[in-house]
PDB file of N, CA and C in Angstrom:
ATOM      1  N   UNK A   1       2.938  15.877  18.295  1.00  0.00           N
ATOM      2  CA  UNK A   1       3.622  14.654  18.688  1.00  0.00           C
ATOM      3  C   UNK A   1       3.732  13.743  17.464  1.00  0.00           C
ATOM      4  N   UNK A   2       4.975  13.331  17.211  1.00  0.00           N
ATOM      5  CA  UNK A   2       4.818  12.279  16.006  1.00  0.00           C
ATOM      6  C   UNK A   2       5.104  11.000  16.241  1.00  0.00           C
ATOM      7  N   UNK A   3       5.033  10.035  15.251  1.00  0.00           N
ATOM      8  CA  UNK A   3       4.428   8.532  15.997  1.00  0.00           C
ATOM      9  C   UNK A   3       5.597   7.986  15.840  1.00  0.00           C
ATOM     10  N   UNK A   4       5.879   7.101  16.510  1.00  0.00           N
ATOM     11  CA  UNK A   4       7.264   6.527  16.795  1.00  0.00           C
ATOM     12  C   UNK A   4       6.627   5.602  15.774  1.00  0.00           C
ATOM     13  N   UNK A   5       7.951   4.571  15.294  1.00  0.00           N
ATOM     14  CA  UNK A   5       8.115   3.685  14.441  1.00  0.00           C
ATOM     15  C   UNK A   5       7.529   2.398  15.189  1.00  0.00           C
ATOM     16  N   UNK A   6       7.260   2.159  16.353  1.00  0.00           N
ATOM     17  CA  UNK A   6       6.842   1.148  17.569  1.00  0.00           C
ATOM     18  C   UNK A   6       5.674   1.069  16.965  1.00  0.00           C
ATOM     19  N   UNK A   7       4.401   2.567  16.975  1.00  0.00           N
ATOM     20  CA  UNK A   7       3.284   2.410  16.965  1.00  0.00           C
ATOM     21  C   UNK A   7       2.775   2.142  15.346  1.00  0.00           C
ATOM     22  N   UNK A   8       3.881   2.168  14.376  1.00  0.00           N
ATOM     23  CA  UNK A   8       3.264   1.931  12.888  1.00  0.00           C
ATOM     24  C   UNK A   8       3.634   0.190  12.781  1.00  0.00           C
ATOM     25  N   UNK A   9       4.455   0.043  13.143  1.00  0.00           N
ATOM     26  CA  UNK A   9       5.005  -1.652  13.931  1.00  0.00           C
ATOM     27  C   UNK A   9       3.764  -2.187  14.633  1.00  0.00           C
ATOM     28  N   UNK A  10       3.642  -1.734  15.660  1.00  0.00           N
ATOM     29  CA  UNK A  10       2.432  -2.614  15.933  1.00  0.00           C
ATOM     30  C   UNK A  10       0.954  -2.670  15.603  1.00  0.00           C
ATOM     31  N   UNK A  11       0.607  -1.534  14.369  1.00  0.00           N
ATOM     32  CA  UNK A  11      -0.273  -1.289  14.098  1.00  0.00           C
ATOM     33  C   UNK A  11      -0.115  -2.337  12.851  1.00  0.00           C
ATOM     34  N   UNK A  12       0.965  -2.735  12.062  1.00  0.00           N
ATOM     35  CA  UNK A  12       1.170  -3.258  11.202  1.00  0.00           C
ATOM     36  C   UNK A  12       0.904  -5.266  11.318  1.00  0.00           C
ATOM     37  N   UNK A  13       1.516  -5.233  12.489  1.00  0.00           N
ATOM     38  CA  UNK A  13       1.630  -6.557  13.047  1.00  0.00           C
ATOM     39  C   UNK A  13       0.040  -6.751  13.611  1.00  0.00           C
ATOM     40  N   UNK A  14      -0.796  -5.955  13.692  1.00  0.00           N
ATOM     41  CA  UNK A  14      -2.810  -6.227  14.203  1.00  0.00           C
ATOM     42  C   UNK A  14      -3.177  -6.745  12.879  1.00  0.00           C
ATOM     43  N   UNK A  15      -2.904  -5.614  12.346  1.00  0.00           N
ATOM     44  CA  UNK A  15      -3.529  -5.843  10.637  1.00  0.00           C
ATOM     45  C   UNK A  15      -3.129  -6.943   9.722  1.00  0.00           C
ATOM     46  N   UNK A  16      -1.956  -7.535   9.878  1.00  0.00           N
ATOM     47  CA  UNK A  16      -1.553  -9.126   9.644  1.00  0.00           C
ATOM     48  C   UNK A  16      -2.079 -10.311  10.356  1.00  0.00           C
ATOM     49  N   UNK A  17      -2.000 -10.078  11.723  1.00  0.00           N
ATOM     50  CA  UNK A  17      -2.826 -11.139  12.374  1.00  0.00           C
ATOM     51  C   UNK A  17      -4.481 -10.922  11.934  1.00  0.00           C
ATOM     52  N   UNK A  18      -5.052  -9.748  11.976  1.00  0.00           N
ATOM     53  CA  UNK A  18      -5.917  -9.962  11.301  1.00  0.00           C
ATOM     54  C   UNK A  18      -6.433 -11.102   9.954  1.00  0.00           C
ATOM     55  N   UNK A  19      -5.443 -10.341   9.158  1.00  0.00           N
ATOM     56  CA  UNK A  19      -5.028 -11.192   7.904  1.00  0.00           C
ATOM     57  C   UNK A  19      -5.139 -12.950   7.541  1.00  0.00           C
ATOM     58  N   UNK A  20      -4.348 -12.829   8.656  1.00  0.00           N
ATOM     59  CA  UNK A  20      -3.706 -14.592   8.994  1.00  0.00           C
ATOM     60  C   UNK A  20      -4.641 -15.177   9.771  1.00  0.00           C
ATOM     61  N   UNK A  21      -5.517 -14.673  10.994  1.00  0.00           N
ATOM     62  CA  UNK A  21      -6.512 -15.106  11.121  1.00  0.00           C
ATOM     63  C   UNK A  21      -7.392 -15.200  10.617  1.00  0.00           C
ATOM     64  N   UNK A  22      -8.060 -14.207   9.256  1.00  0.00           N
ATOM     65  CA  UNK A  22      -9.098 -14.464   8.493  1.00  0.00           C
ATOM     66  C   UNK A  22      -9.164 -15.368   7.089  1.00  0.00           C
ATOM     67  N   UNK A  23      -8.003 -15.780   7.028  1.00  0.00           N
ATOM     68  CA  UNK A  23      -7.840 -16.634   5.861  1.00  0.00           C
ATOM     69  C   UNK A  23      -7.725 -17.979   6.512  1.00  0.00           C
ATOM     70  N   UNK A  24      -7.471 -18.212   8.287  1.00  0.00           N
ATOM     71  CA  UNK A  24      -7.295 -19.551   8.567  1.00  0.00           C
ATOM     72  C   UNK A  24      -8.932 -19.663   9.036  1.00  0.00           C
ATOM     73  N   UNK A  25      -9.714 -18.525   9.048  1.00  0.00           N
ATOM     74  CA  UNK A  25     -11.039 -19.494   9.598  1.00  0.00           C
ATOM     75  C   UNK A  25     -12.070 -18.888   8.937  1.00  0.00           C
ATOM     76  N   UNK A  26     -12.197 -17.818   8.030  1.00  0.00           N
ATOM     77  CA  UNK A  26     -13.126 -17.851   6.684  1.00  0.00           C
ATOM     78  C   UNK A  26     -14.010 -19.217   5.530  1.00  0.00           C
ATOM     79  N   UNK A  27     -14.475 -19.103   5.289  1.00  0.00           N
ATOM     80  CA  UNK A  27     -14.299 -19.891   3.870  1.00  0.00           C
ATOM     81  C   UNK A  27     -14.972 -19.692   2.729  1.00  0.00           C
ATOM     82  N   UNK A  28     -15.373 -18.746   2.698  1.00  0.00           N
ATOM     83  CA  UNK A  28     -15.590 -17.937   1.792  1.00  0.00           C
ATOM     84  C   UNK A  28     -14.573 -17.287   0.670  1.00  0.00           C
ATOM     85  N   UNK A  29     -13.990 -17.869  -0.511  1.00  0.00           N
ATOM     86  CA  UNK A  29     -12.783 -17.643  -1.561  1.00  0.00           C
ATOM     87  C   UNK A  29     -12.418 -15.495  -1.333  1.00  0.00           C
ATOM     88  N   UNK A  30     -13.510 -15.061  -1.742  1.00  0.00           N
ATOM     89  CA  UNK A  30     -13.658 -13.554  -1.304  1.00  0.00           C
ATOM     90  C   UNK A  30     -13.323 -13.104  -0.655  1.00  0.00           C
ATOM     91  N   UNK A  31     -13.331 -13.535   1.021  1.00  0.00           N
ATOM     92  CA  UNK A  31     -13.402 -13.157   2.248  1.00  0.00           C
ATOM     93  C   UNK A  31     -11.808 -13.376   2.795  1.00  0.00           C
ATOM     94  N   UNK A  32     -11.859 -14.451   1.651  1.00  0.00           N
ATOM     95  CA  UNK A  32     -10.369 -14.834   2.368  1.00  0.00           C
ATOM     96  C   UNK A  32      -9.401 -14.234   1.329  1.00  0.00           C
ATOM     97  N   UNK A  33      -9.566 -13.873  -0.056  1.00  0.00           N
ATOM     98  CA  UNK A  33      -8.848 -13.222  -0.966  1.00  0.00           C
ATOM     99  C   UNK A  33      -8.881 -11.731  -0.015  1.00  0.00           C
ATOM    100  N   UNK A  34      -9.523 -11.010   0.522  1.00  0.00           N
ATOM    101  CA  UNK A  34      -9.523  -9.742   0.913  1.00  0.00           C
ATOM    102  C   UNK A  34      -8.296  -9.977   2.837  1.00  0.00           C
ATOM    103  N   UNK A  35      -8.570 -11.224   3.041  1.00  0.00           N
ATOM    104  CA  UNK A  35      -7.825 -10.937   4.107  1.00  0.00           C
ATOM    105  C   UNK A  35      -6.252 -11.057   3.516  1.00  0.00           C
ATOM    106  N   UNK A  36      -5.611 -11.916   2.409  1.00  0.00           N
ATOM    107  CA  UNK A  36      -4.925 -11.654   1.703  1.00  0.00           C
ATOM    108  C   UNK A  36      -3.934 -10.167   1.395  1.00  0.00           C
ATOM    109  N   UNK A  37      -5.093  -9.477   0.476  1.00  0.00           N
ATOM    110  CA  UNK A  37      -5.069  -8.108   0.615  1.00  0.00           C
ATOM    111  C   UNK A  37      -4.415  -7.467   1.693  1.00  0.00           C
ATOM    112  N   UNK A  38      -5.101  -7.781   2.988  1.00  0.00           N
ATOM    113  CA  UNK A  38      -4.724  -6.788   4.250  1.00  0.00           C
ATOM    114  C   UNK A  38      -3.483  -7.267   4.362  1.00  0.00           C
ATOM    115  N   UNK A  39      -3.044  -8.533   4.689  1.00  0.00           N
ATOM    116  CA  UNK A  39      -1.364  -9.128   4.692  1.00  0.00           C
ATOM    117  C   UNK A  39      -0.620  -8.430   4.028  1.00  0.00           C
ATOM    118  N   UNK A  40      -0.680  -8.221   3.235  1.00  0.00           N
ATOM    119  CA  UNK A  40       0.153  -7.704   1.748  1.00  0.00           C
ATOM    120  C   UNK A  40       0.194  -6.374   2.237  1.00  0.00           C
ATOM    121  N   UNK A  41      -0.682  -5.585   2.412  1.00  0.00           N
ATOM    122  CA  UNK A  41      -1.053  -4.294   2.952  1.00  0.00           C
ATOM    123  C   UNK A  41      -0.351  -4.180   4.433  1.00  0.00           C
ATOM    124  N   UNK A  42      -0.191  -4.645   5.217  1.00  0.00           N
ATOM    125  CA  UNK A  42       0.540  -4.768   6.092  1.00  0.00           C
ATOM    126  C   UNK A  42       2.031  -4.716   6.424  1.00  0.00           C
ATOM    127  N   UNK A  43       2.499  -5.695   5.593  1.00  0.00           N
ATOM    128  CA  UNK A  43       3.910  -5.815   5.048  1.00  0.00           C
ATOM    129  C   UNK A  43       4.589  -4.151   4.314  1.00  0.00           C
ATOM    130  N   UNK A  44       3.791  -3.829   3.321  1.00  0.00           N
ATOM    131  CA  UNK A  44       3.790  -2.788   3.111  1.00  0.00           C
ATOM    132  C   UNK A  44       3.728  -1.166   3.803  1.00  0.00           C
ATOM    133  N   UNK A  45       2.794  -1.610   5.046  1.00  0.00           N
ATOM    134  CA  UNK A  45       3.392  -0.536   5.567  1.00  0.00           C
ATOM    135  C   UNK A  45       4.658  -1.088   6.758  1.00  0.00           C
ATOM    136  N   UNK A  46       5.044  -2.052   6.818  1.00  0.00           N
ATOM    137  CA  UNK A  46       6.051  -2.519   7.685  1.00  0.00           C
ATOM    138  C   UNK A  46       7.590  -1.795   6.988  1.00  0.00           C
ATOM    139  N   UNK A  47       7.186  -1.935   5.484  1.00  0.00           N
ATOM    140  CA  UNK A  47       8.334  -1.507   4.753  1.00  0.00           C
ATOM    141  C   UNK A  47       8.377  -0.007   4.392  1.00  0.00           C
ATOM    142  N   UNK A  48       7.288   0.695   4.732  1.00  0.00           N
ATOM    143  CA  UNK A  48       7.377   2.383   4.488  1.00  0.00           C
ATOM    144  C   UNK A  48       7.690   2.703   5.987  1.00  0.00           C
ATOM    145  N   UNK A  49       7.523   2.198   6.547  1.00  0.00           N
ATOM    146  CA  UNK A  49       7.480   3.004   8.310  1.00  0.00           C
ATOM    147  C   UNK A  49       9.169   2.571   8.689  1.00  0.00           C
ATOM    148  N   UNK A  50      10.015   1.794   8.052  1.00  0.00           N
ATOM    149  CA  UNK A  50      10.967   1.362   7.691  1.00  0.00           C
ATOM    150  C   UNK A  50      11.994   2.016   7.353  1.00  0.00           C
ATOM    151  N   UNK A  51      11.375   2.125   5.895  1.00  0.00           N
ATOM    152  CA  UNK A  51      11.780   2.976   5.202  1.00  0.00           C
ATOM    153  C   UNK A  51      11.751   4.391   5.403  1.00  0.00           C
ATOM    154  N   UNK A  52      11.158   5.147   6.112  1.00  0.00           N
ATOM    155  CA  UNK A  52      10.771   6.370   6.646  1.00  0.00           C
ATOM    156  C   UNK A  52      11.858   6.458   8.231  1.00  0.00           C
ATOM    157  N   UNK A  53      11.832   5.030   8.548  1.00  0.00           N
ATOM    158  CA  UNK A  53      12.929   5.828  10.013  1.00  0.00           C
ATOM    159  C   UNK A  53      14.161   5.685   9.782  1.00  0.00           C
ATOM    160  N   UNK A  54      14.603   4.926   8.603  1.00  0.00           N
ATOM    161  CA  UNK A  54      16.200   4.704   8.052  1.00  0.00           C
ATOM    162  C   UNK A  54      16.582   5.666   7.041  1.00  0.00           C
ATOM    163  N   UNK A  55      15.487   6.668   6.707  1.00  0.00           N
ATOM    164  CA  UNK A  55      16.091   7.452   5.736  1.00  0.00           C
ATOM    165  C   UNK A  55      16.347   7.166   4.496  1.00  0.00           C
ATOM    166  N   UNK A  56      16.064   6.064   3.966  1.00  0.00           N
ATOM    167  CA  UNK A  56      15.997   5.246   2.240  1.00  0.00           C
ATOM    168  C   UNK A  56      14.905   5.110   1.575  1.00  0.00           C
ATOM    169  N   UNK A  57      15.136   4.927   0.411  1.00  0.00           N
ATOM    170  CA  UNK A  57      14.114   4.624  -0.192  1.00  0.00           C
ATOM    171  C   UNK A  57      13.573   3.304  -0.921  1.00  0.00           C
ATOM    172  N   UNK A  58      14.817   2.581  -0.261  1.00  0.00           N
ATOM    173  CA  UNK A  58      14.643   1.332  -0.650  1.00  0.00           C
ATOM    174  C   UNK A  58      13.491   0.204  -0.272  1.00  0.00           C
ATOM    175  N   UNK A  59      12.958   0.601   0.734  1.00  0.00           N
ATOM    176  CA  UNK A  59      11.701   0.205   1.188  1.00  0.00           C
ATOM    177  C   UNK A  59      10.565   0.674   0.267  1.00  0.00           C
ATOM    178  N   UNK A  60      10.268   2.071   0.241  1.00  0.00           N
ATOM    179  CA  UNK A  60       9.658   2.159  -0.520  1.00  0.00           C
ATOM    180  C   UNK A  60       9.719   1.906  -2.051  1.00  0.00           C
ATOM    181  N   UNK A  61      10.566   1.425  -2.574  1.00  0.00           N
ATOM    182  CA  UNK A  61      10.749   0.725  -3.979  1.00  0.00           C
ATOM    183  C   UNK A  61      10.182  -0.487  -3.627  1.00  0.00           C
ATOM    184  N   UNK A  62      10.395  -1.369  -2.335  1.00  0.00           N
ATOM    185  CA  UNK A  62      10.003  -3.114  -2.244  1.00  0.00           C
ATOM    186  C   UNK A  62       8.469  -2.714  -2.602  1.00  0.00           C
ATOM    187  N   UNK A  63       7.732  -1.669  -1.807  1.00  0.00           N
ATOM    188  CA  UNK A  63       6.356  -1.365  -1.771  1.00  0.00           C
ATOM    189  C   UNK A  63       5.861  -1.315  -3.251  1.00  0.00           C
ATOM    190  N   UNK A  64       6.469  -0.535  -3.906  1.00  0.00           N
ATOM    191  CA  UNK A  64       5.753  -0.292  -5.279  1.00  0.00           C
ATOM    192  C   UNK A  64       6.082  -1.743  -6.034  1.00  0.00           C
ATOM    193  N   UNK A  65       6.502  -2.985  -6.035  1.00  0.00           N
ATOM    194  CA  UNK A  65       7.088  -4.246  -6.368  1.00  0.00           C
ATOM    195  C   UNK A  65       5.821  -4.788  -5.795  1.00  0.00           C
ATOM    196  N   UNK A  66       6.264  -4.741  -4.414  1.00  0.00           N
ATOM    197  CA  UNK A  66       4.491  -5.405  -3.417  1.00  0.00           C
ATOM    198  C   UNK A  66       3.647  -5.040  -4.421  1.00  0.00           C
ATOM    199  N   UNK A  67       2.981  -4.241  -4.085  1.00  0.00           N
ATOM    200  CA  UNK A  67       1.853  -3.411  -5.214  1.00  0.00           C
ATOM    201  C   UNK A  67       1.645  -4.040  -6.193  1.00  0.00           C
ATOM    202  N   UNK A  68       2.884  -4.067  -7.219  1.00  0.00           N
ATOM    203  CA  UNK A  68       2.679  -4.769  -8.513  1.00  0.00           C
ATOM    204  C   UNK A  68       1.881  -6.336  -8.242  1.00  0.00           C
ATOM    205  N   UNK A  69       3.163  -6.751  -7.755  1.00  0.00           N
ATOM    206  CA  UNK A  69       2.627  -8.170  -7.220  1.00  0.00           C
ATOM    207  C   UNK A  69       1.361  -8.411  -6.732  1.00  0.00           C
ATOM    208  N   UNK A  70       0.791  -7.444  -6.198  1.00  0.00           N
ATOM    209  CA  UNK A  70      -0.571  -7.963  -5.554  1.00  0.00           C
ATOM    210  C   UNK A  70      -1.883  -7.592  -6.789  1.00  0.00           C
ATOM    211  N   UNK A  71      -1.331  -6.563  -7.976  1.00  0.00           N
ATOM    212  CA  UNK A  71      -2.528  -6.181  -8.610  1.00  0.00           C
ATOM    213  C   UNK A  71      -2.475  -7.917  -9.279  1.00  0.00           C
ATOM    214  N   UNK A  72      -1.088  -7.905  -9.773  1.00  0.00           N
ATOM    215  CA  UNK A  72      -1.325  -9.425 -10.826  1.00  0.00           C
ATOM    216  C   UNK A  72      -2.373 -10.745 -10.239  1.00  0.00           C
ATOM    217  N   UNK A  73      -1.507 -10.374  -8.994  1.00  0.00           N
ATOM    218  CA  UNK A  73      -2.849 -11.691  -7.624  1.00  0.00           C
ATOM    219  C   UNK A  73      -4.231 -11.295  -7.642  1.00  0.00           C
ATOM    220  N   UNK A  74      -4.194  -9.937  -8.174  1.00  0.00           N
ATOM    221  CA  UNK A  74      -6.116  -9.901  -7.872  1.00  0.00           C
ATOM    222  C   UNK A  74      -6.532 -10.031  -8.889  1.00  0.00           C
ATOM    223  N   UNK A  75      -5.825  -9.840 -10.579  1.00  0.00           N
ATOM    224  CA  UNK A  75      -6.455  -9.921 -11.453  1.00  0.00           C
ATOM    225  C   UNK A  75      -6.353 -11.755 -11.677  1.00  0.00           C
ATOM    226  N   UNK A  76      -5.518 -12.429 -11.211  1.00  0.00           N
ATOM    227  CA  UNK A  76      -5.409 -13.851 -11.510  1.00  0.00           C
ATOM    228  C   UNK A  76      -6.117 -14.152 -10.437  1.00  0.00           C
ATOM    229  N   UNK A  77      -6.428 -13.786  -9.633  1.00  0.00           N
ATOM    230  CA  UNK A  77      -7.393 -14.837  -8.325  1.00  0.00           C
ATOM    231  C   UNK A  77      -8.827 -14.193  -8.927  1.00  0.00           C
ATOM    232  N   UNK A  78      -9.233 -13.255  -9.278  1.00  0.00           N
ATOM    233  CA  UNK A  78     -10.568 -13.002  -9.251  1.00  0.00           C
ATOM    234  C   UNK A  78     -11.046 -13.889 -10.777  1.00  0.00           C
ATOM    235  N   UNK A  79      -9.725 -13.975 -11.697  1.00  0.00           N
ATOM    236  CA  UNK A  79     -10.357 -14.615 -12.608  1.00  0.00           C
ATOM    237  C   UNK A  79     -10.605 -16.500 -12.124  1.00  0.00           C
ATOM    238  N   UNK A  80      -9.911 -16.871 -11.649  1.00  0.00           N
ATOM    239  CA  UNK A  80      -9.779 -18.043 -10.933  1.00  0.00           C
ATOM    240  C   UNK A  80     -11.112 -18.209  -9.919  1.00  0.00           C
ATOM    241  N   UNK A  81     -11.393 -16.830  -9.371  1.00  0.00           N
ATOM    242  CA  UNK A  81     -12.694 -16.966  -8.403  1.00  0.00           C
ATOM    243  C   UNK A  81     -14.022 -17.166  -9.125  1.00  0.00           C
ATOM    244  N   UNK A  82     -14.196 -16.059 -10.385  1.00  0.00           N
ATOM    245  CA  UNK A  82     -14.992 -16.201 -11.307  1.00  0.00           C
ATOM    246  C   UNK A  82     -15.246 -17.489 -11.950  1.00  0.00           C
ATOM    247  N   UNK A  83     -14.030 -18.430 -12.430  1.00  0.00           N
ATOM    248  CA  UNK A  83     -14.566 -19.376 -13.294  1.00  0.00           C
ATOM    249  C   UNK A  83     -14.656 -20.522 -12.181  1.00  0.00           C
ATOM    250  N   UNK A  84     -14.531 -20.657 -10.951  1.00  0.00           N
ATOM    251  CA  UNK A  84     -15.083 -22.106  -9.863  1.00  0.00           C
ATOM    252  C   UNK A  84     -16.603 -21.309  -9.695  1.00  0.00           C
ATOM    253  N   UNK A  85     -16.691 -19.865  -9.734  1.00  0.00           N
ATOM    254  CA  UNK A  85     -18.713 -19.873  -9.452  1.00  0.00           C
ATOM    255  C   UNK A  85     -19.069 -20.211 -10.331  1.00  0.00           C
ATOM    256  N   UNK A  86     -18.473 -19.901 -11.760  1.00  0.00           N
ATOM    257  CA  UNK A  86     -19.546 -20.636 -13.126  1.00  0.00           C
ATOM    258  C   UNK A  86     -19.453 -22.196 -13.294  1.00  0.00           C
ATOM    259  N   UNK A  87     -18.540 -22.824 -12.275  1.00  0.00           N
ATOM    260  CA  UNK A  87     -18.576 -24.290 -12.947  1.00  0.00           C
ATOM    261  C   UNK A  87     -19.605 -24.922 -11.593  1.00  0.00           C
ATOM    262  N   UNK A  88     -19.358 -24.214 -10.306  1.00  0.00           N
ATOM    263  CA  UNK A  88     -19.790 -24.718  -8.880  1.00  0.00           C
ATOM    264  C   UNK A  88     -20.752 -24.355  -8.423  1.00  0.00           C
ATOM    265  N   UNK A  89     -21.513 -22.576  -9.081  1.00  0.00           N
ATOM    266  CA  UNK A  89     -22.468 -22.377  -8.272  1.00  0.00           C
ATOM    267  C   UNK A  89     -22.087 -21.887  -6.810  1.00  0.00           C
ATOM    268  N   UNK A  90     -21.197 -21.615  -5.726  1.00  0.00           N
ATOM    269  CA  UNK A  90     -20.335 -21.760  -5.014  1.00  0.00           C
ATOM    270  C   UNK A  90     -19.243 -21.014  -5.040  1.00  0.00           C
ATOM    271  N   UNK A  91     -18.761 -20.149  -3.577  1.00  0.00           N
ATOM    272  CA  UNK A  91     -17.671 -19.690  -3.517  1.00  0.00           C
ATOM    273  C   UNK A  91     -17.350 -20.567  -2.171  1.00  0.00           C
ATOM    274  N   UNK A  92     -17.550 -21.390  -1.954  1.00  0.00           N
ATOM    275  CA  UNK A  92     -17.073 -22.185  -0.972  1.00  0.00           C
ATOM    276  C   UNK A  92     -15.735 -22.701  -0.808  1.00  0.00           C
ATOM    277  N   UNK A  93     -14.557 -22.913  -0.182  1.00  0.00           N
ATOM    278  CA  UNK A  93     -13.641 -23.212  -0.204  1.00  0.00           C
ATOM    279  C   UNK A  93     -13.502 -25.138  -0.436  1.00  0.00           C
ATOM    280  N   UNK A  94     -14.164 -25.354   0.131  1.00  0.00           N
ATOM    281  CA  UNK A  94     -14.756 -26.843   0.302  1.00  0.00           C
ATOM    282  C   UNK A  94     -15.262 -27.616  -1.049  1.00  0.00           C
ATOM    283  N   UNK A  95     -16.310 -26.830  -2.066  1.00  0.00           N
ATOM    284  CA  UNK A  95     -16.740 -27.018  -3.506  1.00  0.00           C
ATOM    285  C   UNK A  95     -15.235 -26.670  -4.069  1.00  0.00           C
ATOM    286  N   UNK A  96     -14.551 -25.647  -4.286  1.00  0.00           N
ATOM    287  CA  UNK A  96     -13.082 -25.871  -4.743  1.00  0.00           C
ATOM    288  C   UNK A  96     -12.221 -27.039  -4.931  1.00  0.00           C
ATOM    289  N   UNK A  97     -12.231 -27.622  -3.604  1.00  0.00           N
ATOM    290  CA  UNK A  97     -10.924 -28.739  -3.231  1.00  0.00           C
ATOM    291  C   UNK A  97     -11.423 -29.811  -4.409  1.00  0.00           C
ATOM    292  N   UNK A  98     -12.818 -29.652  -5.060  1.00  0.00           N
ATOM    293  CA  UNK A  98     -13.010 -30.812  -5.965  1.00  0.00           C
ATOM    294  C   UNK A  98     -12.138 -30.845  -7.425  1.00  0.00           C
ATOM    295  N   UNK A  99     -11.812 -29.521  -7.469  1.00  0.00           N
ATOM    296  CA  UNK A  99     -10.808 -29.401  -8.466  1.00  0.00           C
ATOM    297  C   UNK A  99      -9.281 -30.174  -8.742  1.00  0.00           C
ATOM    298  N   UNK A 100      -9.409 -30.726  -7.251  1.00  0.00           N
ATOM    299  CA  UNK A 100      -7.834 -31.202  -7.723  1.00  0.00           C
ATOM    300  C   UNK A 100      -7.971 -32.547  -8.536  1.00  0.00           C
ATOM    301  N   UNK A 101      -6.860 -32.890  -9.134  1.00  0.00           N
ATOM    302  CA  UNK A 101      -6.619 -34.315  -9.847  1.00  0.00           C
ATOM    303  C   UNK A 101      -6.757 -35.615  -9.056  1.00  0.00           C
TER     304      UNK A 101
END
């Protein structure tokens, strides 16, 4: 039996709300950078399961773009995560907000 495009759809749309719920009630910078991750990851398979029932490959090109995009976000957020623990002590979302101007 093979999986209809419904069940990679709604498997896609759990794993975002996941996402979107763990970044609105986390607060932990980490916790919520990884629910991040899953969003992104989500979208991605929204666009292969897509791309897989239309017969293109143009979806899967957005994916490998996604991809890119998300390594640059982890290497710029983890460095960003790294230097608020050396100044804060803290991965708190809350010790952060002191950063602004």
């Amino acid at each position: 039996m093979i999986p209809q495009l419904s069940w990679y759809l709604a498997l896609s749309a759990v794993l975002f709300t996941i996402g979107a719920v763990g970044v609105l009630i986390k607060r932990n910078v980490i916790s919520m950078f990884m629910c991040i991750e899953l969003m992104l990851n989500a979208v991605n398979l929204t666009f292969v399961a897509f791309s897989s029932f239309f017969r293109d490959v143009s979806g899967q090109l957005f994916v490998f773009i996604v991809m890119t995009v998300a390594a640059a976000e982890a290497a710029v957020g983890l460095g960003i995560i790294i230097s608020i623990f050396r100044n804060r002590e803290s991965l708190d979302v809350d010790d952060a907000s002191v950063l602004k101007l």
